[in-house]
Protein backbone atom coordinates (compact mmCIF):
# COMPACT_ATOMS: atom_id res chain seq x y z
CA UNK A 1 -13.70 -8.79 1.99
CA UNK A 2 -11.59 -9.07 -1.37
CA UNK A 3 -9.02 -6.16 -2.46
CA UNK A 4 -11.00 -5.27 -5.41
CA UNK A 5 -14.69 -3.74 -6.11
CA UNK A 6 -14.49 -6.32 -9.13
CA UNK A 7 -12.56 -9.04 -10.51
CA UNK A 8 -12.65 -11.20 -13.70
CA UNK A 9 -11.24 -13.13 -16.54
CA UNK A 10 -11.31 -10.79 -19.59
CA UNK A 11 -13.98 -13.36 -21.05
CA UNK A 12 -15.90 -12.82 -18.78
CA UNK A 13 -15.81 -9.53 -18.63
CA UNK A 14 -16.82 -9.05 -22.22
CA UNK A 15 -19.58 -10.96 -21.60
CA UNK A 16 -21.60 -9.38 -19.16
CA UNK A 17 -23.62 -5.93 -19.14
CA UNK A 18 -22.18 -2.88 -18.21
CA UNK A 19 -24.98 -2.90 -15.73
CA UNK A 20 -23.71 -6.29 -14.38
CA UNK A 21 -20.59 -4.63 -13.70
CA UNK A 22 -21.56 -1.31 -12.71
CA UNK A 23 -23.67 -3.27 -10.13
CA UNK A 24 -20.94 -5.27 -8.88
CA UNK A 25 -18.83 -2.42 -8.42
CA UNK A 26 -21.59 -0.55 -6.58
CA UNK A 27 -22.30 -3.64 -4.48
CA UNK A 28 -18.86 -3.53 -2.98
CA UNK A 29 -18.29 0.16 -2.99
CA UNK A 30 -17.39 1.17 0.89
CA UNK A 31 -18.28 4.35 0.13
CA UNK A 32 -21.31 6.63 -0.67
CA UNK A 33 -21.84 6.52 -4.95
CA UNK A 34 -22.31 9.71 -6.51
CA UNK A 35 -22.99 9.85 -9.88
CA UNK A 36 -19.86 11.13 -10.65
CA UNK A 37 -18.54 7.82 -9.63
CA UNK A 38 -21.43 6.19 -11.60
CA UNK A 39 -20.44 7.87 -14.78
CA UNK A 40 -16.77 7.56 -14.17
CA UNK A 41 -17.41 4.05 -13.96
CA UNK A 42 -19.65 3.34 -16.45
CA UNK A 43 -17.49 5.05 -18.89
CA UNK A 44 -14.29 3.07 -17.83
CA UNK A 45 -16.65 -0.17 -18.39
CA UNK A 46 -17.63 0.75 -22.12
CA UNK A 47 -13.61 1.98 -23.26
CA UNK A 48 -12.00 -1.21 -21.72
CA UNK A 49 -14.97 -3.51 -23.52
CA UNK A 50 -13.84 -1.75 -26.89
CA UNK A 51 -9.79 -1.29 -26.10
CA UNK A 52 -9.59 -5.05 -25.03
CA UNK A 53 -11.56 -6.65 -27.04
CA UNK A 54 -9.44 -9.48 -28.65
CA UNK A 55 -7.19 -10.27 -25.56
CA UNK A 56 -7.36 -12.13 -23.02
CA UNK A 57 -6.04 -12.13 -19.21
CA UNK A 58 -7.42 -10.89 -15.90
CA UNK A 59 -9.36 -7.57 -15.85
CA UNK A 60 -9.78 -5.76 -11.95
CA UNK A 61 -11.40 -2.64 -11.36
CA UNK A 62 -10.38 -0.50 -7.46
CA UNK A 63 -7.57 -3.05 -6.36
CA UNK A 64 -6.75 -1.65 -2.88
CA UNK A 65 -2.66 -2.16 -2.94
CA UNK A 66 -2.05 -4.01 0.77
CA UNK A 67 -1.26 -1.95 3.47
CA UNK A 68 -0.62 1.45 1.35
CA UNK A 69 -3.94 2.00 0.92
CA UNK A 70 -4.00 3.37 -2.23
CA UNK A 71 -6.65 2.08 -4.89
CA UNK A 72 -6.11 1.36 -8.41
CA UNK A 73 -8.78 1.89 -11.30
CA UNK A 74 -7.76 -1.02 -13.10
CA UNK A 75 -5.64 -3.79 -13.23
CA UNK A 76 -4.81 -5.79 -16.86
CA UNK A 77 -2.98 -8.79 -16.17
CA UNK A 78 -2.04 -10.15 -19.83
CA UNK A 79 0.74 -12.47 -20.69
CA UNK A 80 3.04 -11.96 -17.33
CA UNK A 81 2.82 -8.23 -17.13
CA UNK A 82 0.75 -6.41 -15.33
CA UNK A 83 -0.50 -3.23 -16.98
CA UNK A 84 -1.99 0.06 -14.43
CA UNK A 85 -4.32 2.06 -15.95
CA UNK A 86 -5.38 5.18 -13.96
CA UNK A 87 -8.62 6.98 -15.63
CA UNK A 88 -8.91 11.13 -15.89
CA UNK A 89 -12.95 10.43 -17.56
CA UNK A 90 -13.11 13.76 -19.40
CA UNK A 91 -9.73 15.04 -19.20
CA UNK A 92 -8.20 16.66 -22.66
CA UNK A 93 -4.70 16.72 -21.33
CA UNK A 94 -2.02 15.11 -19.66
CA UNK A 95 -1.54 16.71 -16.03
CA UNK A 96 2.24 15.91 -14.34
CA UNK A 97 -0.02 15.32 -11.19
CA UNK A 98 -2.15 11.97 -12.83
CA UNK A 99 1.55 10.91 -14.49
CA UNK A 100 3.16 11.01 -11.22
CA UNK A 101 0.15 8.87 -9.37
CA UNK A 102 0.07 6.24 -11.66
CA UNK A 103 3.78 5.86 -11.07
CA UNK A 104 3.44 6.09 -7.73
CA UNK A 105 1.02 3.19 -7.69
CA UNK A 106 3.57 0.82 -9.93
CA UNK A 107 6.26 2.08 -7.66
CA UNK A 108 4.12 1.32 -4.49
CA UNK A 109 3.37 -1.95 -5.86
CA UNK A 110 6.78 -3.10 -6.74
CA UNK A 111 7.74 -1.81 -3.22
CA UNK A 112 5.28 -3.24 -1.07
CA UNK A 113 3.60 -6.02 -2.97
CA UNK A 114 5.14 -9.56 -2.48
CA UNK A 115 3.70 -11.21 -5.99
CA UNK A 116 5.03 -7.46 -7.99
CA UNK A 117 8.74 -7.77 -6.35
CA UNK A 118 9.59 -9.15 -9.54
CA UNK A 119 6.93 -8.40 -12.16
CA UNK A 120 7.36 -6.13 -15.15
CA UNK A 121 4.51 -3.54 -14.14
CA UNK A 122 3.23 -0.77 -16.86
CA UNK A 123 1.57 1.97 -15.68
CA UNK A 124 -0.72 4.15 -18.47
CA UNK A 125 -2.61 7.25 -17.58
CA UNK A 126 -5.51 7.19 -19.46
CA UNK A 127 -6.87 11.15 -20.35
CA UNK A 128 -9.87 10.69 -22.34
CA UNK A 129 -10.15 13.12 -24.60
CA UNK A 130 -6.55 13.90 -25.08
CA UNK A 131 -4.86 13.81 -28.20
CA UNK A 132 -2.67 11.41 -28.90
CA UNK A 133 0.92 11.40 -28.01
CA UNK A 134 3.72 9.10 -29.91
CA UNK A 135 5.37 7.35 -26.29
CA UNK A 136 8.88 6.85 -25.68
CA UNK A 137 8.77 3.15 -24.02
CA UNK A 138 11.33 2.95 -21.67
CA UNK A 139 11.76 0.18 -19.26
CA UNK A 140 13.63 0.66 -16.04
CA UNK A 141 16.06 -1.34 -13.97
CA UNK A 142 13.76 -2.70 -11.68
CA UNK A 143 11.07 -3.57 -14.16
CA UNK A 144 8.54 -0.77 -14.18
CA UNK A 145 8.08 0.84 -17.27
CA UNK A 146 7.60 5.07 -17.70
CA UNK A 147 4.19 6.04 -18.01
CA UNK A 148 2.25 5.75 -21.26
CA UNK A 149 -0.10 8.31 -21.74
CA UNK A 150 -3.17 6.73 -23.84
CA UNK A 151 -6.67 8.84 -24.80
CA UNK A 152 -9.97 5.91 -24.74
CA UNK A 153 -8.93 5.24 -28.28
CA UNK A 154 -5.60 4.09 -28.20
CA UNK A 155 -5.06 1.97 -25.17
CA UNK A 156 -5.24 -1.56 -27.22
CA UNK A 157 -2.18 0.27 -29.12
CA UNK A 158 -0.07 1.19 -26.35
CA UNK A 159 -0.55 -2.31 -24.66
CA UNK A 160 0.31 -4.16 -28.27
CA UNK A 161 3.70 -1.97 -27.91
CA UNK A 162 4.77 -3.47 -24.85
CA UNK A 163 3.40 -6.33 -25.75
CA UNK A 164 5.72 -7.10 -29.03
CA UNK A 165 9.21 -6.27 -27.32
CA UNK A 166 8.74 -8.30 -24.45
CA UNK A 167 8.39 -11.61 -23.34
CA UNK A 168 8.17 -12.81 -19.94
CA UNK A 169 7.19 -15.38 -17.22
CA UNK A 170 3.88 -16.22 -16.84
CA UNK A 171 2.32 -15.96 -13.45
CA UNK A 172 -0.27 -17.10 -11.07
CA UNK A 173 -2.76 -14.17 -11.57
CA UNK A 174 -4.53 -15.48 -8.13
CA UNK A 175 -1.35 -15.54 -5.91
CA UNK A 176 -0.47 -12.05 -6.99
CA UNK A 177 -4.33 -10.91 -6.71
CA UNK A 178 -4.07 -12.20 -2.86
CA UNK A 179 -0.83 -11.02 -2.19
CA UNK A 180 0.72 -10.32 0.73
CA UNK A 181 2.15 -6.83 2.05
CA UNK A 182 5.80 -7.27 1.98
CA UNK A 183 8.39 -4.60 1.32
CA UNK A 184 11.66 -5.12 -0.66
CA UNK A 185 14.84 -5.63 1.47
CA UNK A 186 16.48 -3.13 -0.75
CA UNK A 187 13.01 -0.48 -0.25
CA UNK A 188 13.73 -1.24 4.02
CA UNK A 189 17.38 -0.72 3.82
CA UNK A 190 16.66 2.78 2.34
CA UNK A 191 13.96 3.51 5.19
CA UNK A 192 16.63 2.80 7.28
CA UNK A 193 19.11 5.24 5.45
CA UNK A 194 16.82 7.77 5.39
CA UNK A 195 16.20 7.56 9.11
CA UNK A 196 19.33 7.18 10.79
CA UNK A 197 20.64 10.54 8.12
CA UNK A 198 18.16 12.53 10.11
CA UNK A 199 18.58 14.56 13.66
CA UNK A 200 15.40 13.40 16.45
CA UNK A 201 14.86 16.02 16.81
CA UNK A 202 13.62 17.23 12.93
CA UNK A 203 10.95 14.60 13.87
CA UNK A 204 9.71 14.80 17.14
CA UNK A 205 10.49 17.21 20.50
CA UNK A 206 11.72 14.66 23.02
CA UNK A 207 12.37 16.20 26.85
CA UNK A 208 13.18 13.04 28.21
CA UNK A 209 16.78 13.43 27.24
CA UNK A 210 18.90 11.08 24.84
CA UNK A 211 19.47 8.83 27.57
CA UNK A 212 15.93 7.53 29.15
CA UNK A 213 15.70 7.33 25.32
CA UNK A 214 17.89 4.75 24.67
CA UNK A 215 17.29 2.94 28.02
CA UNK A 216 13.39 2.46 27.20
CA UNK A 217 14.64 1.60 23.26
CA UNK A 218 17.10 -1.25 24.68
CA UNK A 219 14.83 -2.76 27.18
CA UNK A 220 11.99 -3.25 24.30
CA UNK A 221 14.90 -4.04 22.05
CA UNK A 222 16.19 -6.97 24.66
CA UNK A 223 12.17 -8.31 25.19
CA UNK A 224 12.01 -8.76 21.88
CA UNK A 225 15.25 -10.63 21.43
CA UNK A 226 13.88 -13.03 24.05
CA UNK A 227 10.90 -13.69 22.47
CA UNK A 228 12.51 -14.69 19.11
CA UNK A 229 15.10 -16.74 21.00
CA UNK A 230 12.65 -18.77 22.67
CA UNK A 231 9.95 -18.04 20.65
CA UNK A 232 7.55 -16.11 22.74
CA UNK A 233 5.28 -13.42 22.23
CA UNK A 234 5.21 -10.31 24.42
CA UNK A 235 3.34 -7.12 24.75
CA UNK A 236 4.93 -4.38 26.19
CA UNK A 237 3.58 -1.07 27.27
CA UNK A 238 5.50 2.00 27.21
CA UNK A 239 3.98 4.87 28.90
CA UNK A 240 4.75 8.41 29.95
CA UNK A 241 3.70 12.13 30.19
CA UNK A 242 3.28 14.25 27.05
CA UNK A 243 6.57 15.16 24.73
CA UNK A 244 8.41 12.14 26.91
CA UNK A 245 9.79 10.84 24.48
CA UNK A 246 7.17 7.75 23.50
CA UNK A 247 6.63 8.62 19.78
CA UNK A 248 9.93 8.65 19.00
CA UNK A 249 11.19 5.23 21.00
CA UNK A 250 8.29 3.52 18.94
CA UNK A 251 9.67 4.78 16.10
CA UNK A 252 13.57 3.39 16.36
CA UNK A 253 12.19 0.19 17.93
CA UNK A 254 10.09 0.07 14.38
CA UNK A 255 13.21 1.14 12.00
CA UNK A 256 15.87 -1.27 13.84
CA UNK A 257 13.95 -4.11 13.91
CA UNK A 258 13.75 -4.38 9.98
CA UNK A 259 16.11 -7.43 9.98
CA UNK A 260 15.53 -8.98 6.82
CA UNK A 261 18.20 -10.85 6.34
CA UNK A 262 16.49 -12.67 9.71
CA UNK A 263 13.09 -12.90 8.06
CA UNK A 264 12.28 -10.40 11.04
CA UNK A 265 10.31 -6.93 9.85
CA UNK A 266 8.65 -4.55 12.19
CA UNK A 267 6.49 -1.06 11.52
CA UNK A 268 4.87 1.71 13.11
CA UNK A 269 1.42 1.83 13.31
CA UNK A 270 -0.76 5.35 14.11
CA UNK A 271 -4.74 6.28 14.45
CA UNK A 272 -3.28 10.01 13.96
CA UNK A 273 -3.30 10.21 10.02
CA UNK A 274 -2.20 13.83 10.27
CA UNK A 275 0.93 12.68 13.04
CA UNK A 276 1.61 9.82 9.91
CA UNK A 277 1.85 12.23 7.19
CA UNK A 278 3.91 15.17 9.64
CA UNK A 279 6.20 11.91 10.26
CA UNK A 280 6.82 10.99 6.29
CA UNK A 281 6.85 14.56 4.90
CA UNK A 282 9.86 15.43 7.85
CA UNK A 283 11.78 12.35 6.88
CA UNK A 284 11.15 12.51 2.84
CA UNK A 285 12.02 16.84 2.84
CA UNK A 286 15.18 15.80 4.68
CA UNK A 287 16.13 13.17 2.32
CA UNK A 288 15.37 15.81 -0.61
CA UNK A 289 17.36 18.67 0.62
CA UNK A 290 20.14 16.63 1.82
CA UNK A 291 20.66 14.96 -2.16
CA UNK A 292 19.98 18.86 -3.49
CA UNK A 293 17.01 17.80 -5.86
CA UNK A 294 18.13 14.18 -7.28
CA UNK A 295 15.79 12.92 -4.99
CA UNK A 296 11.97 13.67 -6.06
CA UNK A 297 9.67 13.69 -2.64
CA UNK A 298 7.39 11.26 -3.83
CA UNK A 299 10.47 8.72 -4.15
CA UNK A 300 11.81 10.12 -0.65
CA UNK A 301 7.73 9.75 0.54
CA UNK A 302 7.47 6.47 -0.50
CA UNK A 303 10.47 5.01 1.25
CA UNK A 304 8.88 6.01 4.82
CA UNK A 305 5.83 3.56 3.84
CA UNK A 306 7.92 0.61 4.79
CA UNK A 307 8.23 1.52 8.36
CA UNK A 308 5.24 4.49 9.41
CA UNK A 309 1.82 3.16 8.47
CA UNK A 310 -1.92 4.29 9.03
CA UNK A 311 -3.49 1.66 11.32
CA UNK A 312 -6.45 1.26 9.52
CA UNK A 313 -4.80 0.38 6.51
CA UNK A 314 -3.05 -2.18 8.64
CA UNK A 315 -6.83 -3.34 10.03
CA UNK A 316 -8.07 -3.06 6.65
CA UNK A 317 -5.26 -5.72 5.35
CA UNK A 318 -5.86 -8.29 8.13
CA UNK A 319 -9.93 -8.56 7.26
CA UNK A 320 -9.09 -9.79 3.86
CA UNK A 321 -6.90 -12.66 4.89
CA UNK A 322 -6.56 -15.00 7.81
CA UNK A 323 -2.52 -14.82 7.19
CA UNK A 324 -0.35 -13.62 10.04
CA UNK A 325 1.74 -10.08 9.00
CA UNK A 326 4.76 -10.10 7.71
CA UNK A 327 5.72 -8.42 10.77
CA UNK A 328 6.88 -9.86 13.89
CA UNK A 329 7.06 -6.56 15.43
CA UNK A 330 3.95 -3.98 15.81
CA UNK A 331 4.12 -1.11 17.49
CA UNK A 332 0.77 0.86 18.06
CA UNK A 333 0.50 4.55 19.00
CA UNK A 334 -1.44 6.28 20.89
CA UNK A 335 -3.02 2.82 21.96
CA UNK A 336 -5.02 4.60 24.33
CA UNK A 337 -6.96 5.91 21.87
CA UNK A 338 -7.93 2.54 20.19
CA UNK A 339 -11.75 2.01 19.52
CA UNK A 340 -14.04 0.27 22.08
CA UNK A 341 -16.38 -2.84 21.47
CA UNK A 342 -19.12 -0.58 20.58
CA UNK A 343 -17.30 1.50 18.23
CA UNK A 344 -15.53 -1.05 16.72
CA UNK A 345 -18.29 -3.09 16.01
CA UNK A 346 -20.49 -0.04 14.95
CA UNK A 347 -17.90 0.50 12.61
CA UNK A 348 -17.22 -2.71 10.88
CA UNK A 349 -21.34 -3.12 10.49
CA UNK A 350 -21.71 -0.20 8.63
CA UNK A 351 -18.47 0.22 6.82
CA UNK A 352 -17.49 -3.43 6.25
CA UNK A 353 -20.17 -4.88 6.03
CA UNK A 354 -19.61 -7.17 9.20
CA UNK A 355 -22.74 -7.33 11.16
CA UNK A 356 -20.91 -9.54 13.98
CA UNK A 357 -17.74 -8.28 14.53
CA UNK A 358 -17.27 -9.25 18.33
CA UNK A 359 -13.88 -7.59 19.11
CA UNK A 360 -12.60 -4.46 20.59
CA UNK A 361 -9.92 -2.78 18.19
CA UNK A 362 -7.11 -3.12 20.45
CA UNK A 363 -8.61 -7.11 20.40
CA UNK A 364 -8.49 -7.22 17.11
CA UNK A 365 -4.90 -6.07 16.53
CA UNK A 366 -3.43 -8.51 18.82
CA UNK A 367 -5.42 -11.59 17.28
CA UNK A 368 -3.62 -10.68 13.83
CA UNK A 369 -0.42 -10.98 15.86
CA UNK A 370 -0.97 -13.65 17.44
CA UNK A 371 -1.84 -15.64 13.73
CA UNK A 372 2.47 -15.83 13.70
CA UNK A 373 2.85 -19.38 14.82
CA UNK A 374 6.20 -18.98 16.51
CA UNK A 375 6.73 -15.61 17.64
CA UNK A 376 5.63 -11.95 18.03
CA UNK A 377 6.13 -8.49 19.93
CA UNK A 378 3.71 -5.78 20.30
CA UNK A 379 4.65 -2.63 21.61
């Protein structure tokens, strides 16, 4: 599996058909293609031939960003900066919701992606049939630029802007097409913030009491000490009756063990996708109310991502490389309701195209921690 639907150098993109391309693209789709898609597509194919004609650099179309699960239209990589370009085919204006999802993914990117941690990343909305709009380039601290907002015939323009007041490193386009999931220090240190500012129970009804709580928490909390002391890895099992307590001692196992400093990182992993996004929005409304609207919620959101994680996005990461996680410490929820043999390899036949997958998902899981060479605790 490869993180993109379709991936080449800009010379070679010019050369080929858009029917090459379109059937590359189709080839690797996961999903069923409508012809919206098709269209969609096909139309991205024809502006980029015409808007980047007469560069050069790395063109990628659907780049799944590790772990977030998020994908990208397209990725420009030309002359050390990496330019986001999210498509609205047919759109005659610029909606606030596209502007603040191609942000998101630069933000996401610079967040969670090891190769962007210090990449200047430009992210341009690209409305169709808009009108054009003079932009006001600004360039933040951290190296992601505002949005540009581009129509198909000015994109060439925008990208010459950025293009003529900067100059930066030039980087391995392959290394950062491969990279690894790996969230900033500073990105885990204001997880951590967020987390410890809120009361338990805003997140989750425990009846076990504050005390069995912090028992079960320290006995993980001293296994896993032990395995990183003599490098060991453990599995640990905690169980209980519903509303005990077991969501929420995964979760501060998963938010103290972010010990970066230590090269140690941990996160929470859940089947539930609706428990996932109850957990984030609870955290991220706190965080907004408590800083009375200087906080927007998709900021506050995407701080949660470094600690509370879909599991299949987690799977999904670990089929496209053979590397270990940049976690030591995985804890999976609601284990018991992990996918058999059957399902599992139903499943990655028809949806990964892996006609022999010959593990269980619970299997599965634990062979991508057990790729750390030293040690590793799943919980």
């Amino acid at each position: 599996m490869a993180r993109s639907y379709y991936s080449a150098s800009l010379r070679e993109f010019l050369m080929q058909s858009e029917d090459q391309i379109l059937g590359e693209l189709a080839r690797n789709n996961e999903f069923s293609l409508d012809d919206t898609q098709k269209w969609a597509w096909m139309n991205q194919i024809k502006i980029l031939k015409k808007q980047l004609n007469g560069f050069d650099g790395k063109i990628i179309f659907e780049y799944t960003i590790p772990r977030v699960g998020k994908r990208i239209d397209n990725v420009f990589i030309h002359k050390g900066i990496v330019y986001l370009l999210e498509f609205k085919v047919g759109e005659n204006a610029y909606n606030n919701y596209a502007i603040d999802q191609v942000m998101d993914y630069a933000l996401d990117l610079k967040n969670f992606h090891k190769e962007s941690h210090n990449r200047t990343i430009v992210p341009i909305l690209v409305a169709t049939e808009a009108q054009n709009v003079k932009n006001n380039i600004v360039q933040y601290p951290d190296g992601v630029y505002k949005p540009l907002l581009c129509n198909q015939s000015n994109i060439s323009t925008a990208i010459n802007q950025i293009c003529n007041q900067s100059s930066v490193e030039i980087f391995s386009v392959t290394e950062w097409e491969n990279s690894i999931y790996k969230p900033t220090p500073t990105i885990i240190e204001a997880a951590q913030a967020l987390y410890q500012g809120h009361s338990v129970n805003d997140i989750s009804r425990s009846d076990s009491g504050a005390i069995n709580l912090n028992v079960t928490t320290q006995a993980i909390n001293d296994i896993i000490d032990r395995a990183k002391r003599l490098g060991e890895k453990s599995i640990c099992f905690i169980t209980g009756v519903p509303g005990a307590g077991k969501t929420l001692a995964g979760l501060n196992i998963a938010n103290e063990r972010h010990r970066c400093e230590e090269d140690e990182h941990a996160v929470f992993l859940s089947g539930n996708g609706p428990l996932v996004d109850v957990l984030q929005e609870a955290l991220a409304d706190n965080q907004c109310k408590d800083s009375k609207g200087a906080i927007k919620k998709s900021e506050a959101r995407t701080k949660t991502k470094a600690f509370i994680q879909i599991i299949h996005h987690f799977r999904d990461d670990a089929l496209v490389t053979d590397n270990p996680p940049i976690e030591k410490v995985a804890i999976f929820d609601e284990a018991q309701r992990a996918w058999t043999l059957e399902k599992t390899s139903e499943f990655m036949q028809k949806k990964k195209g892996r006609p022999n997958f010959q593990m269980s998902e619970p299997e599965f899981l634990i062979s991508v921690m057990d790729r750390h060479k030293d040690w590793a605790v799943i919980v």
